[in-house]
N, C-alpha and C. Protein backbone atom coordinates (compact mmCIF):
# COMPACT_ATOMS: atom_id res chain seq x y z
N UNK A 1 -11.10 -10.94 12.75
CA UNK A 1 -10.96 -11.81 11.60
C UNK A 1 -12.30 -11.97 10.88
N UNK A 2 -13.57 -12.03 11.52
CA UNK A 2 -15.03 -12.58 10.83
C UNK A 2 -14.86 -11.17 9.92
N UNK A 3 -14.54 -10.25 10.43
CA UNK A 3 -14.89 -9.03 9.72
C UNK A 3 -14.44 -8.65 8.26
N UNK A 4 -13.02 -9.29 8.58
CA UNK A 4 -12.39 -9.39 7.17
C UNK A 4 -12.92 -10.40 6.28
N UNK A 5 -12.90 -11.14 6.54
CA UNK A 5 -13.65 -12.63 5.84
C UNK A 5 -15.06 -12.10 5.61
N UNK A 6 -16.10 -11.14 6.02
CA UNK A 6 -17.10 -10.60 5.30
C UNK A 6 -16.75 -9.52 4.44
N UNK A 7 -15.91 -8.69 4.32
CA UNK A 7 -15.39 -8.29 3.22
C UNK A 7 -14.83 -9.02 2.25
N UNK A 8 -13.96 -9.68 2.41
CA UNK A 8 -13.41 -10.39 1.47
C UNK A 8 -14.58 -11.21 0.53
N UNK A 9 -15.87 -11.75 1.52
CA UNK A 9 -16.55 -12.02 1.02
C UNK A 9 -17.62 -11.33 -0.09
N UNK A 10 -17.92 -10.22 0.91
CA UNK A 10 -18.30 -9.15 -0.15
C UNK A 10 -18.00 -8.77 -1.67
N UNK A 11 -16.29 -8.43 -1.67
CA UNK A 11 -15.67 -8.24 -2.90
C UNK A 11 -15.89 -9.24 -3.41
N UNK A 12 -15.66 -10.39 -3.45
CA UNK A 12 -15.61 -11.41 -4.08
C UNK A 12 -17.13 -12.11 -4.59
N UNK A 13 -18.48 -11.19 -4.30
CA UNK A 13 -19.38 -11.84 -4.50
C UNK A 13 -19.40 -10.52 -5.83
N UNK A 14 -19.04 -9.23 -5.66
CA UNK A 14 -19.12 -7.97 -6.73
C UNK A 14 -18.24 -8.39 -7.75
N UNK A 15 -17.22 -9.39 -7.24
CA UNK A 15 -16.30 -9.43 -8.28
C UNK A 15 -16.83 -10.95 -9.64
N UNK A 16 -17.58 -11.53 -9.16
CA UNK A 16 -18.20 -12.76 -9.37
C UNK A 16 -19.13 -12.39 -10.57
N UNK A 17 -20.21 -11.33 -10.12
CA UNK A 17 -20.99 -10.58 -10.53
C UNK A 17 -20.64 -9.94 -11.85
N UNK A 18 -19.58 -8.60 -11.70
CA UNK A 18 -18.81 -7.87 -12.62
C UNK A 18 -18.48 -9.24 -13.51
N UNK A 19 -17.32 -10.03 -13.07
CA UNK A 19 -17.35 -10.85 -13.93
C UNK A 19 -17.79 -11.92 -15.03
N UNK A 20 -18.87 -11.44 -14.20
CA UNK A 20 -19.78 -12.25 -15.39
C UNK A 20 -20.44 -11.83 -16.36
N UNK A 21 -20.61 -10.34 -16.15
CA UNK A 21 -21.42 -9.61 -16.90
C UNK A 21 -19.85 -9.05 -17.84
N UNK A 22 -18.74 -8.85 -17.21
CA UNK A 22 -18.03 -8.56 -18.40
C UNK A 22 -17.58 -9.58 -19.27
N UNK A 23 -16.73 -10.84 -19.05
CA UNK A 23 -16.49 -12.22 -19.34
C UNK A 23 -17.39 -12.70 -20.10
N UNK A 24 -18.76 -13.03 -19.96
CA UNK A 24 -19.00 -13.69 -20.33
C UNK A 24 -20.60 -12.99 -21.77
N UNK A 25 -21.23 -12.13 -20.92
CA UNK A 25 -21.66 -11.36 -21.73
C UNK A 25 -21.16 -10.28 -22.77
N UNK A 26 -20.26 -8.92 -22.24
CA UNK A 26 -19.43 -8.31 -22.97
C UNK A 26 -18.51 -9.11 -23.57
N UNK A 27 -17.99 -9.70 -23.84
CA UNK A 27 -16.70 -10.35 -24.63
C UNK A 27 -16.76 -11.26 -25.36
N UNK A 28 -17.36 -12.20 -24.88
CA UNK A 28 -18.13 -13.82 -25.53
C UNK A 28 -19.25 -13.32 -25.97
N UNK A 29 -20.20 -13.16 -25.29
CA UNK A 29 -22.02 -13.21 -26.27
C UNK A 29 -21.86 -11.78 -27.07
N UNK A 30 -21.61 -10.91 -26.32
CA UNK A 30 -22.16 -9.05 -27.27
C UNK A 30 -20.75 -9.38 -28.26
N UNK A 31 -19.58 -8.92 -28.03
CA UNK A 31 -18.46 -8.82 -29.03
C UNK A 31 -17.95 -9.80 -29.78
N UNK A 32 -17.81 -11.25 -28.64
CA UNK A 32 -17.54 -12.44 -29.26
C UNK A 32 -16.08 -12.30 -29.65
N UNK A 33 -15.20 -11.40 -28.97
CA UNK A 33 -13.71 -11.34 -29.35
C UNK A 33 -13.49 -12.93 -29.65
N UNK A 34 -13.76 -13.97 -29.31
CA UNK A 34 -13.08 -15.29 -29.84
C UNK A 34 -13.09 -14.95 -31.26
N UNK A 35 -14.01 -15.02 -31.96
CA UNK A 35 -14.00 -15.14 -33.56
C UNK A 35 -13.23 -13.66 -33.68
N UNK A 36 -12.85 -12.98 -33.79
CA UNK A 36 -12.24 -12.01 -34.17
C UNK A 36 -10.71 -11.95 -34.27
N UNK A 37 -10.12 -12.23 -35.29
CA UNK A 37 -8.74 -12.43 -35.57
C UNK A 37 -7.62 -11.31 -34.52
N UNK A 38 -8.03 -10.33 -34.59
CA UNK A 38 -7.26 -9.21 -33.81
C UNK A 38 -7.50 -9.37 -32.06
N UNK A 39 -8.35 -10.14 -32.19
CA UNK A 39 -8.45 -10.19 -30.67
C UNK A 39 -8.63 -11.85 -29.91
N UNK A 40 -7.94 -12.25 -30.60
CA UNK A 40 -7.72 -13.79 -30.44
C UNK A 40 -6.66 -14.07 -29.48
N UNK A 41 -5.68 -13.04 -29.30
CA UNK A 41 -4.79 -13.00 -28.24
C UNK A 41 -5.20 -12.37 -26.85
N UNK A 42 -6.53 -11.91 -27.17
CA UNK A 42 -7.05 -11.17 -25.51
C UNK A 42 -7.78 -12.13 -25.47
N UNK A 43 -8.40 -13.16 -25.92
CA UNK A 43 -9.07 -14.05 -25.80
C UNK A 43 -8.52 -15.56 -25.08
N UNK A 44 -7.17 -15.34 -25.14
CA UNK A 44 -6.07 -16.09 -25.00
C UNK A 44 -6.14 -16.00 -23.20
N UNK A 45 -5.62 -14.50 -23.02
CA UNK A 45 -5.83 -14.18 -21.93
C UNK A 45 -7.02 -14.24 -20.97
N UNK A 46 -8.10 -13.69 -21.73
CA UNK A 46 -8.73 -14.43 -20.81
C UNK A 46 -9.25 -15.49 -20.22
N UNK A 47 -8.88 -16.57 -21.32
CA UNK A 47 -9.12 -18.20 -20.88
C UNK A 47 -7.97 -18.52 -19.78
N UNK A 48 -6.75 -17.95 -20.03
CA UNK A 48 -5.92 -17.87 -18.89
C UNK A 48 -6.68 -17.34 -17.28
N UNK A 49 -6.57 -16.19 -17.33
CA UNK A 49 -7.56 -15.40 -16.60
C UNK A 49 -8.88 -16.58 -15.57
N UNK A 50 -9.54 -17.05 -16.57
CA UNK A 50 -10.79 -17.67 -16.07
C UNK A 50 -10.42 -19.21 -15.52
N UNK A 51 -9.06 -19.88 -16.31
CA UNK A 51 -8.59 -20.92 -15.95
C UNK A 51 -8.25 -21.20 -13.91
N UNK A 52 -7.35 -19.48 -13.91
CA UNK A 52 -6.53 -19.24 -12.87
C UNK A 52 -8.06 -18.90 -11.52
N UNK A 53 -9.05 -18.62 -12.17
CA UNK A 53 -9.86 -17.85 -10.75
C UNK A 53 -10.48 -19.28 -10.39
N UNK A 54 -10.86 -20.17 -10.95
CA UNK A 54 -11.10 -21.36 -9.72
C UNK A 54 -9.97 -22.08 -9.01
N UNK A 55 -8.54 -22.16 -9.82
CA UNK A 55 -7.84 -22.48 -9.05
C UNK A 55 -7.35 -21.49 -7.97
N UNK A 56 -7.71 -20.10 -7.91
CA UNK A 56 -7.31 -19.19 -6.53
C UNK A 56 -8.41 -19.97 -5.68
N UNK A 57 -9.80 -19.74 -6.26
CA UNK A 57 -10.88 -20.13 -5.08
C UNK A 57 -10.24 -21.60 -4.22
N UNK A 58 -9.59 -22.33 -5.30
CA UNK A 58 -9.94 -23.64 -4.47
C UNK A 58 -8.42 -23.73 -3.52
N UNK A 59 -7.10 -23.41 -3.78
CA UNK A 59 -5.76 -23.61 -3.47
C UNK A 59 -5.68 -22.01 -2.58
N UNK A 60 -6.20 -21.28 -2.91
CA UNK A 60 -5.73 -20.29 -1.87
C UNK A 60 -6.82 -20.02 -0.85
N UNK A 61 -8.20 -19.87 -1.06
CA UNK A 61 -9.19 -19.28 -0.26
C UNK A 61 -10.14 -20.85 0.41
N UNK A 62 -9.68 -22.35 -0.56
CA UNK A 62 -10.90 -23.55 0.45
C UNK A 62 -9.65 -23.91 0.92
N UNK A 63 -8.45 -24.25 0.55
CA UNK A 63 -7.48 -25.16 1.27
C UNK A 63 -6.59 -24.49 2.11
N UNK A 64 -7.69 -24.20 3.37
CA UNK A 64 -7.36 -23.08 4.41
C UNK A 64 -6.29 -23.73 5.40
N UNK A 65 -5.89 -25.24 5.25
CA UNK A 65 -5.18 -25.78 6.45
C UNK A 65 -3.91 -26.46 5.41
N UNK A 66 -4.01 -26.11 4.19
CA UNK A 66 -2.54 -26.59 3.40
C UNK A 66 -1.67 -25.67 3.05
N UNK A 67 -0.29 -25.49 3.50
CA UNK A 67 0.49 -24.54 3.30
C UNK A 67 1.08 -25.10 1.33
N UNK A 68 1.11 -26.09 1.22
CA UNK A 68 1.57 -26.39 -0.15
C UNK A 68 0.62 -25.52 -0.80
N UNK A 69 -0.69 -26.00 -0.48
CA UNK A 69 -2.04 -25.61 -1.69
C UNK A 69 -1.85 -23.92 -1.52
N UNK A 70 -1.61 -23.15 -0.17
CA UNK A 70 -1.62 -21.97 -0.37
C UNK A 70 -0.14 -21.14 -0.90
N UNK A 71 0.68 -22.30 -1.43
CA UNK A 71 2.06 -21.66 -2.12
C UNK A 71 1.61 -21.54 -3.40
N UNK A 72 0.53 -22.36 -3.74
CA UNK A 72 0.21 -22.52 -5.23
C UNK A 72 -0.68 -21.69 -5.41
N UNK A 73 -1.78 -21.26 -4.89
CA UNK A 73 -2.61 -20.50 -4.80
C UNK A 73 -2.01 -18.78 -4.96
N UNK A 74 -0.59 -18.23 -3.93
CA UNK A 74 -0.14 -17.49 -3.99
C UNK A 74 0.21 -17.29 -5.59
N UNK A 75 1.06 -18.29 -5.83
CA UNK A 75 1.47 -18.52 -7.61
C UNK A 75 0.39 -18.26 -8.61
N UNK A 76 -0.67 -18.53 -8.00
CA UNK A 76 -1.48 -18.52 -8.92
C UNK A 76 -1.98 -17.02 -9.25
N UNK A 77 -1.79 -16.24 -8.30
CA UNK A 77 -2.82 -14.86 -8.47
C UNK A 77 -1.16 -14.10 -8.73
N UNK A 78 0.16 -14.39 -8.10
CA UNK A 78 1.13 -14.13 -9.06
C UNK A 78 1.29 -13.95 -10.60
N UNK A 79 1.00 -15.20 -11.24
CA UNK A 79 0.59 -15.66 -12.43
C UNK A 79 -0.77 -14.92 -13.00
N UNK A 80 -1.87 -14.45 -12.82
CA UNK A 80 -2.85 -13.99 -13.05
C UNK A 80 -2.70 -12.22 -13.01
N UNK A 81 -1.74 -11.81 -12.17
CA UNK A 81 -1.28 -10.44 -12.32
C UNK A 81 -0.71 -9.96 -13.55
N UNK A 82 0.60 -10.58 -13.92
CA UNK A 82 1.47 -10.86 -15.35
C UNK A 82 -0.01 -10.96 -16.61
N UNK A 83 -0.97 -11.69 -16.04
CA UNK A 83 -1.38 -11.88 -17.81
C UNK A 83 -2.17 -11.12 -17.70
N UNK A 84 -2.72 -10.26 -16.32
CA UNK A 84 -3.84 -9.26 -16.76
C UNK A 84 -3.21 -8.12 -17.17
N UNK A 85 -1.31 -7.90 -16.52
CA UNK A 85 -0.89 -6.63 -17.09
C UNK A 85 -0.24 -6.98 -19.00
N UNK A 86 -0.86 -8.31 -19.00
CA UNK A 86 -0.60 -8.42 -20.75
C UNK A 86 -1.73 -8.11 -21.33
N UNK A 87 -2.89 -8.27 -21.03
CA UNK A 87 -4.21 -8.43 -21.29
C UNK A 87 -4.55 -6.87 -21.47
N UNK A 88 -3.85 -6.08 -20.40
CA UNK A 88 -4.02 -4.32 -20.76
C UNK A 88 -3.28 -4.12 -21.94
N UNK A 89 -2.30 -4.11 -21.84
CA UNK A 89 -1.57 -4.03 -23.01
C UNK A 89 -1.47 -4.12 -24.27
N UNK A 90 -2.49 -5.21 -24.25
CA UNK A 90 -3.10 -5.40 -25.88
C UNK A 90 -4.05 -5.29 -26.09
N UNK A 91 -5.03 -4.65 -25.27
CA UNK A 91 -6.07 -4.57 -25.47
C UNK A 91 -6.89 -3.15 -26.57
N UNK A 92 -5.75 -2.42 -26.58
CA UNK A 92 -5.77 -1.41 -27.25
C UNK A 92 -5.99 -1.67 -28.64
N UNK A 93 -4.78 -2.64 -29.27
CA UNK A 93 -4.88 -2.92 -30.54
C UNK A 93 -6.32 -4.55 -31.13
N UNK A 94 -6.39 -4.93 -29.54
CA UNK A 94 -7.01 -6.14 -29.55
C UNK A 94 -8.99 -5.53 -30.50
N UNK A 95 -8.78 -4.48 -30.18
CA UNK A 95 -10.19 -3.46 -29.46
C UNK A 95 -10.18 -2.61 -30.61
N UNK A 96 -9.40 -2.44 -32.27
CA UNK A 96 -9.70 -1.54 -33.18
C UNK A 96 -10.29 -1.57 -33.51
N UNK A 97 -11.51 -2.99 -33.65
CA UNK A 97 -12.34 -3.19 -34.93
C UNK A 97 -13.91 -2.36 -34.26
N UNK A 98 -13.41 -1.57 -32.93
CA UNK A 98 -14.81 -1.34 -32.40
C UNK A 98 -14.86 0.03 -31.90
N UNK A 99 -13.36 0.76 -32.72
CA UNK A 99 -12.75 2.13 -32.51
C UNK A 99 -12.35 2.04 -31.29
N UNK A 100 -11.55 0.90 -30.64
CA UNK A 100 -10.60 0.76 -28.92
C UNK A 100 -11.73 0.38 -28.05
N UNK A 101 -11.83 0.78 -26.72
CA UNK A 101 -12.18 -0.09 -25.92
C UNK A 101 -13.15 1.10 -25.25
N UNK A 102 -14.49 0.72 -25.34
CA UNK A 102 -15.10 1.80 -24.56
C UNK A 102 -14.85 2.01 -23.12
N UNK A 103 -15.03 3.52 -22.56
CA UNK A 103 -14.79 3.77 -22.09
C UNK A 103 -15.49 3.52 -20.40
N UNK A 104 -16.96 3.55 -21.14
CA UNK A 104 -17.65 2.82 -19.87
C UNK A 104 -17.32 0.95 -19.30
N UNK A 105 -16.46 0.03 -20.40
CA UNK A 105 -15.84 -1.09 -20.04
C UNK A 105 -15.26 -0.87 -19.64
N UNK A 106 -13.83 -0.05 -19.71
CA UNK A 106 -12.87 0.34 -19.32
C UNK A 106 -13.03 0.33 -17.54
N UNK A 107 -14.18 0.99 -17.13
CA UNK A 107 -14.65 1.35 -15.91
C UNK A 107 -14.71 0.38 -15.20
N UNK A 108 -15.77 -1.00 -16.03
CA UNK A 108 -15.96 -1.95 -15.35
C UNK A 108 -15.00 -2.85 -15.54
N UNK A 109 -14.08 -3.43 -16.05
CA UNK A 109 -12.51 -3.64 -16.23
C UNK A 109 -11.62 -2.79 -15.02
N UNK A 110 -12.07 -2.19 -14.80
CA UNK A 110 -11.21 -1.37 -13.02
C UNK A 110 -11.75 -1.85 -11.75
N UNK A 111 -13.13 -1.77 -11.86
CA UNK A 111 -13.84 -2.41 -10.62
C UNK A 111 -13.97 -3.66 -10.87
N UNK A 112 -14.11 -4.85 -11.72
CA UNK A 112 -13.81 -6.11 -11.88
C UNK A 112 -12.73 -6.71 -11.37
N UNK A 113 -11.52 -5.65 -11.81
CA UNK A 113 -10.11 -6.71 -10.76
C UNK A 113 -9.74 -5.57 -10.07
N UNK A 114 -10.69 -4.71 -9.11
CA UNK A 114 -10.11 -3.91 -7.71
C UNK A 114 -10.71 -4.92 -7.03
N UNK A 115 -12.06 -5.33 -7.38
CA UNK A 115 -12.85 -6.21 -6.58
C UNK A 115 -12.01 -7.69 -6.02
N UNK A 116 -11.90 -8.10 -7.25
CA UNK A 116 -11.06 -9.09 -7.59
C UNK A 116 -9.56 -9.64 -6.60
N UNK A 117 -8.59 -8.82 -6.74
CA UNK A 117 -7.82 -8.09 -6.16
C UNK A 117 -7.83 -7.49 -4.39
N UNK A 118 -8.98 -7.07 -4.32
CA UNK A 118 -9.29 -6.61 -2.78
C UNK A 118 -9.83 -7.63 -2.11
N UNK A 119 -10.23 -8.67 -2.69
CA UNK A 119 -10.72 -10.00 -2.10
C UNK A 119 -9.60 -10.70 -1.84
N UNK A 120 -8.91 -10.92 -2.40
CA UNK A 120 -7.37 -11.76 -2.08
C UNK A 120 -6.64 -10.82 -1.30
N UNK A 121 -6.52 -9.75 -1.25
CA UNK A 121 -5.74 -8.46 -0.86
C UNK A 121 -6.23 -8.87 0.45
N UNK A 122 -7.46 -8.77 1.21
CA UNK A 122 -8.11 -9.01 2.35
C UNK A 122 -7.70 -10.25 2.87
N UNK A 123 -8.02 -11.12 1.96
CA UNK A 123 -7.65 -12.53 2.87
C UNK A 123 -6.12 -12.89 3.19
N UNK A 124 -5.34 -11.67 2.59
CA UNK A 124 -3.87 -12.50 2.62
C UNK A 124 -3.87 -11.62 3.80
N UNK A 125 -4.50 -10.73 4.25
CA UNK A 125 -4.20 -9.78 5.57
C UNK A 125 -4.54 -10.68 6.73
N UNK A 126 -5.71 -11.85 6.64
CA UNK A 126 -5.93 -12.44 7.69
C UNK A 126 -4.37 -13.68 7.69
N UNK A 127 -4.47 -14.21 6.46
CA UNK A 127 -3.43 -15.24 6.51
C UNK A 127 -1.97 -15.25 7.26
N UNK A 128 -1.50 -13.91 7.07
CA UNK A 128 -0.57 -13.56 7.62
C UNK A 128 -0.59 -12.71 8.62
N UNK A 129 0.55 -13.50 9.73
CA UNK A 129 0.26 -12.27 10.97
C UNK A 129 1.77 -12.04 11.18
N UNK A 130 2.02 -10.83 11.76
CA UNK A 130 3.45 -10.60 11.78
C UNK A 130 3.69 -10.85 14.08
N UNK A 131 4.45 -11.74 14.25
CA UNK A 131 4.95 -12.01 15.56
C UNK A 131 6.61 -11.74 15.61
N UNK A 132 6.99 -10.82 16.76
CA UNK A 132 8.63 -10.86 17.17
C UNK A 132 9.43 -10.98 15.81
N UNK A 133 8.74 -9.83 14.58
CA UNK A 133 9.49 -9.44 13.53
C UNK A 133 9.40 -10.64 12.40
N UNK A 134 8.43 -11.67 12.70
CA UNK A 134 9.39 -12.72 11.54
C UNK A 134 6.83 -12.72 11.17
N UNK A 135 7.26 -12.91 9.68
CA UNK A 135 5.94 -13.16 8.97
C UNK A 135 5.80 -14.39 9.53
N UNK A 136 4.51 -15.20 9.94
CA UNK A 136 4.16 -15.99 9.91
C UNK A 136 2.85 -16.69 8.84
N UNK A 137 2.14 -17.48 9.19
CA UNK A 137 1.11 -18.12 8.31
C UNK A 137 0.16 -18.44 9.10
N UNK A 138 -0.73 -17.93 9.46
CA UNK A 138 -1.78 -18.76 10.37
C UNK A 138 -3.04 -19.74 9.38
N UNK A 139 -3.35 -20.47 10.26
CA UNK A 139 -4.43 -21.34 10.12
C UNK A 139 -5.70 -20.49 10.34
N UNK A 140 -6.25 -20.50 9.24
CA UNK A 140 -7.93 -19.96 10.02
C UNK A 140 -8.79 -21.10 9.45
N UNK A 141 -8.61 -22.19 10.05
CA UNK A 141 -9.52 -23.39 9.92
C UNK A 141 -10.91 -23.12 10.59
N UNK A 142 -11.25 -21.96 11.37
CA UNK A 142 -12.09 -21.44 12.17
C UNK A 142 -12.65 -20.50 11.69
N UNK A 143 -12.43 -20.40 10.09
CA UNK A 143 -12.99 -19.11 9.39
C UNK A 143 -14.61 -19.82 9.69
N UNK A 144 -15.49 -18.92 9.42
CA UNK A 144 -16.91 -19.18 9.35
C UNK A 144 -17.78 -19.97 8.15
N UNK A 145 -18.33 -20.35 8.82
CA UNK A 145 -18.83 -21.49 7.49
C UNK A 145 -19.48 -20.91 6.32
N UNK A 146 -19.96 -20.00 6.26
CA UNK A 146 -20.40 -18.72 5.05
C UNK A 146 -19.55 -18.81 3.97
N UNK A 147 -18.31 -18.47 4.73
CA UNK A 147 -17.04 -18.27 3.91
C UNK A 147 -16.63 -19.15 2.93
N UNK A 148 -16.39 -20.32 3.33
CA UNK A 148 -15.88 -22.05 2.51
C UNK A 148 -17.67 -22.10 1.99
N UNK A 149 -18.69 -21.92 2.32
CA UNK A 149 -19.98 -22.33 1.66
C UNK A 149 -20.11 -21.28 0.46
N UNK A 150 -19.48 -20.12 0.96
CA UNK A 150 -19.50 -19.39 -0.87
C UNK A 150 -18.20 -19.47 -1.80
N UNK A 151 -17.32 -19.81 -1.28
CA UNK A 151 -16.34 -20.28 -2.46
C UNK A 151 -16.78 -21.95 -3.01
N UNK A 152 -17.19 -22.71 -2.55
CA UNK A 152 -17.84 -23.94 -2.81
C UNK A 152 -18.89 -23.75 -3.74
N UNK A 153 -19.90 -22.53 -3.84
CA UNK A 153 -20.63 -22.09 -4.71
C UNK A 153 -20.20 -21.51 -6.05
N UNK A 154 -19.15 -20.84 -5.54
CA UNK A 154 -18.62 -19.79 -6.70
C UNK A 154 -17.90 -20.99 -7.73
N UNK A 155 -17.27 -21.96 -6.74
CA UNK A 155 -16.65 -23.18 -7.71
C UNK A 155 -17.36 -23.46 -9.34
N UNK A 156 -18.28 -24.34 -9.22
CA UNK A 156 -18.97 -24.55 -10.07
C UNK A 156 -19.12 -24.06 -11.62
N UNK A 157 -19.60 -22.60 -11.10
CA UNK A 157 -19.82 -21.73 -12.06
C UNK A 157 -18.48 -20.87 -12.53
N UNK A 158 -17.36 -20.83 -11.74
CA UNK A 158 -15.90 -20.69 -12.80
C UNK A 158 -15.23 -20.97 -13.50
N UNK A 159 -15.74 -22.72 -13.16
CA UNK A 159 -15.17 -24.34 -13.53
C UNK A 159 -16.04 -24.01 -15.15
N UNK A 160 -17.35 -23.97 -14.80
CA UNK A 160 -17.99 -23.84 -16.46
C UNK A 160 -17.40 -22.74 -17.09
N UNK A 161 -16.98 -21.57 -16.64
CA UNK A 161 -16.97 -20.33 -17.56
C UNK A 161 -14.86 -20.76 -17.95
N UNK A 162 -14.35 -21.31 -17.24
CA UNK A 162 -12.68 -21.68 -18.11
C UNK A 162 -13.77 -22.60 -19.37
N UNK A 163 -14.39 -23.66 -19.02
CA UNK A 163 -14.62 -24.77 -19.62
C UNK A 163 -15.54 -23.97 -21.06
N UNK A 164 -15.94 -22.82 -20.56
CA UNK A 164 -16.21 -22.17 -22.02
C UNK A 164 -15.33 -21.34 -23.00
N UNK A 165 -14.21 -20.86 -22.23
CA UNK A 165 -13.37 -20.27 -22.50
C UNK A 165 -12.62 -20.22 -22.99
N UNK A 166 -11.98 -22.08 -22.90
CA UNK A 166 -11.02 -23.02 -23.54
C UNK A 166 -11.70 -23.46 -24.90
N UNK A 167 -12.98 -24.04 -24.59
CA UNK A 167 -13.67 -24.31 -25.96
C UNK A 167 -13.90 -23.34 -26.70
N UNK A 168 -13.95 -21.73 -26.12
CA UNK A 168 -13.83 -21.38 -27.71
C UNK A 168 -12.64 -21.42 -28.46
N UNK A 169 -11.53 -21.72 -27.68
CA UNK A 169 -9.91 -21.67 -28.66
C UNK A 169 -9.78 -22.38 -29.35
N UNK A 170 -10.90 -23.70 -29.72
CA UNK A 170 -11.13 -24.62 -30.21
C UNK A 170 -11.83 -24.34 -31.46
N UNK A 171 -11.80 -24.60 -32.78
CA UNK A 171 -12.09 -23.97 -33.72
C UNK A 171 -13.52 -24.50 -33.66
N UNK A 172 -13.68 -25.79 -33.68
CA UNK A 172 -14.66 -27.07 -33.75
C UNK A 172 -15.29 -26.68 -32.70
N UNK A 173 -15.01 -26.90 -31.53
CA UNK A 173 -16.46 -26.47 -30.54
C UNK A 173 -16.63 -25.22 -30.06
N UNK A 174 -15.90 -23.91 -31.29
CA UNK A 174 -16.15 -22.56 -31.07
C UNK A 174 -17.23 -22.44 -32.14
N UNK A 175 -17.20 -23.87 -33.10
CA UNK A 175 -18.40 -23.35 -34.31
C UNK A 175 -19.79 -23.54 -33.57
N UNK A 176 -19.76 -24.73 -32.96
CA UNK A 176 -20.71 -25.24 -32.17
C UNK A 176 -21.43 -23.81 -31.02
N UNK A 177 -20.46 -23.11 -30.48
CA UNK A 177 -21.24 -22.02 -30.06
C UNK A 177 -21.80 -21.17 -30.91
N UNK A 178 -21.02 -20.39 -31.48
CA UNK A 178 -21.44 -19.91 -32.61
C UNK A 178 -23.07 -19.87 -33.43
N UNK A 179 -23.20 -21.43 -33.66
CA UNK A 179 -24.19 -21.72 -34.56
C UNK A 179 -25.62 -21.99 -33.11
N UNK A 180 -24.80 -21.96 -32.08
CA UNK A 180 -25.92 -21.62 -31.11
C UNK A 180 -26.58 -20.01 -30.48
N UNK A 181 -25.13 -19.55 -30.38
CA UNK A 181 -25.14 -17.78 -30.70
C UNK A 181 -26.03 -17.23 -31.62
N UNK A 182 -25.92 -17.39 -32.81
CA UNK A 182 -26.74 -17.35 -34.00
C UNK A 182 -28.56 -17.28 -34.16
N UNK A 183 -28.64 -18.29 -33.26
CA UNK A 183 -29.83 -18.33 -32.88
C UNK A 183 -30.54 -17.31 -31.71
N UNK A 184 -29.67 -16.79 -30.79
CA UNK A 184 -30.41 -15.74 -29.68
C UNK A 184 -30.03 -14.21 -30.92
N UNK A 185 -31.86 -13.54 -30.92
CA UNK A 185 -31.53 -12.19 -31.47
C UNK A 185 -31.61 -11.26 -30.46
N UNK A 186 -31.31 -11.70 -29.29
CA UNK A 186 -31.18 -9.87 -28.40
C UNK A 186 -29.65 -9.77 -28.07
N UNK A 187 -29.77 -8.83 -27.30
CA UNK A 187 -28.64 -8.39 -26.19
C UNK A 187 -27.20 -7.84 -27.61
């Protein structure tokens, strides 16, 4: 079990990473799809997207001894599957004003939610154990303290990036970035 739970941990620290550099730099600061009329619906998605990854951290991967919190948690990366296979989907037309979607994003958009994906993929392998044919649910209240001390970390900083995510759908405190955007000339 430690072994999986350091993978899982692993992915989930690459996926943290990727994500931030695609989320929040590629999309918000370099492209800024919010202001962009054609891509206001991938923008949609991904406030969805960013809404759903602290509630996986906290209902599926900290609330290791609640079977409710981990029905919701399941729901939740349920729910997060559906809008990332909407989020492909439009991303084609979302992505004209920049001749589609480069191809080197594209890349990191694959390893962002394999990572993503292989982190939950891992932990649902510990969660469940199969006994005398019938699935069960185990408790790993005994996971290692590493584990709950980096999703407790990762919290924080997901909680801000929905909380930026949502505000840009906001016309009013998307100007407010904006006119702060405005002001950085690199990147």
């Amino acid at each position: 079990m430690e072994t999986a739970i350091i993978i899982s941990s692993f992915f989930l620290v690459l996926f943290a990473v990727l994500a931030l550099y695609d989320g929040f730099y590629l999309h918000i600061f370099k492209y800024q799809l919010h202001n962009r009329e054609e891509s206001k619906t991938e923008h949609i998605t991904h406030t969805l997207r960013a809404v759903f990854f602290p509630a996986i951290l906290y209902f599926l991967f900290l609330k290791q001894d609640n079977y409710t919190a981990f029905a919701i948690g399941l729901t939740i990366v349920l729910l997060d599957i559906l809008v990332l296979g909407y989020d492909a989907f439009i991303e084609k037309d979302s992505r004209q004003f920049m001749g589609g979607l480069p191809r080197w994003e594209y890349i990191v958009h694959l390893f962002v939610n394999g990572f993503h994906f292989a982190s939950i993929a891992v932990y649902l392998s510990i969660r469940f154990t199969f006994q005398n044919g019938e699935i069960m649910l185990s408790n790993i209240n005994q996971s290692p303290g590493f584990f709950n001390l980096l999703i407790v970390n990762l919290l924080p900083g997901a909680i801000l990036m929905a909380i930026l995510h949502i505000f840009l759908c906001m016309p009013k405190t998307a100007l407010i970035w904006n006119n702060f955007r405005s002001k950085i000339n690199c990147c």
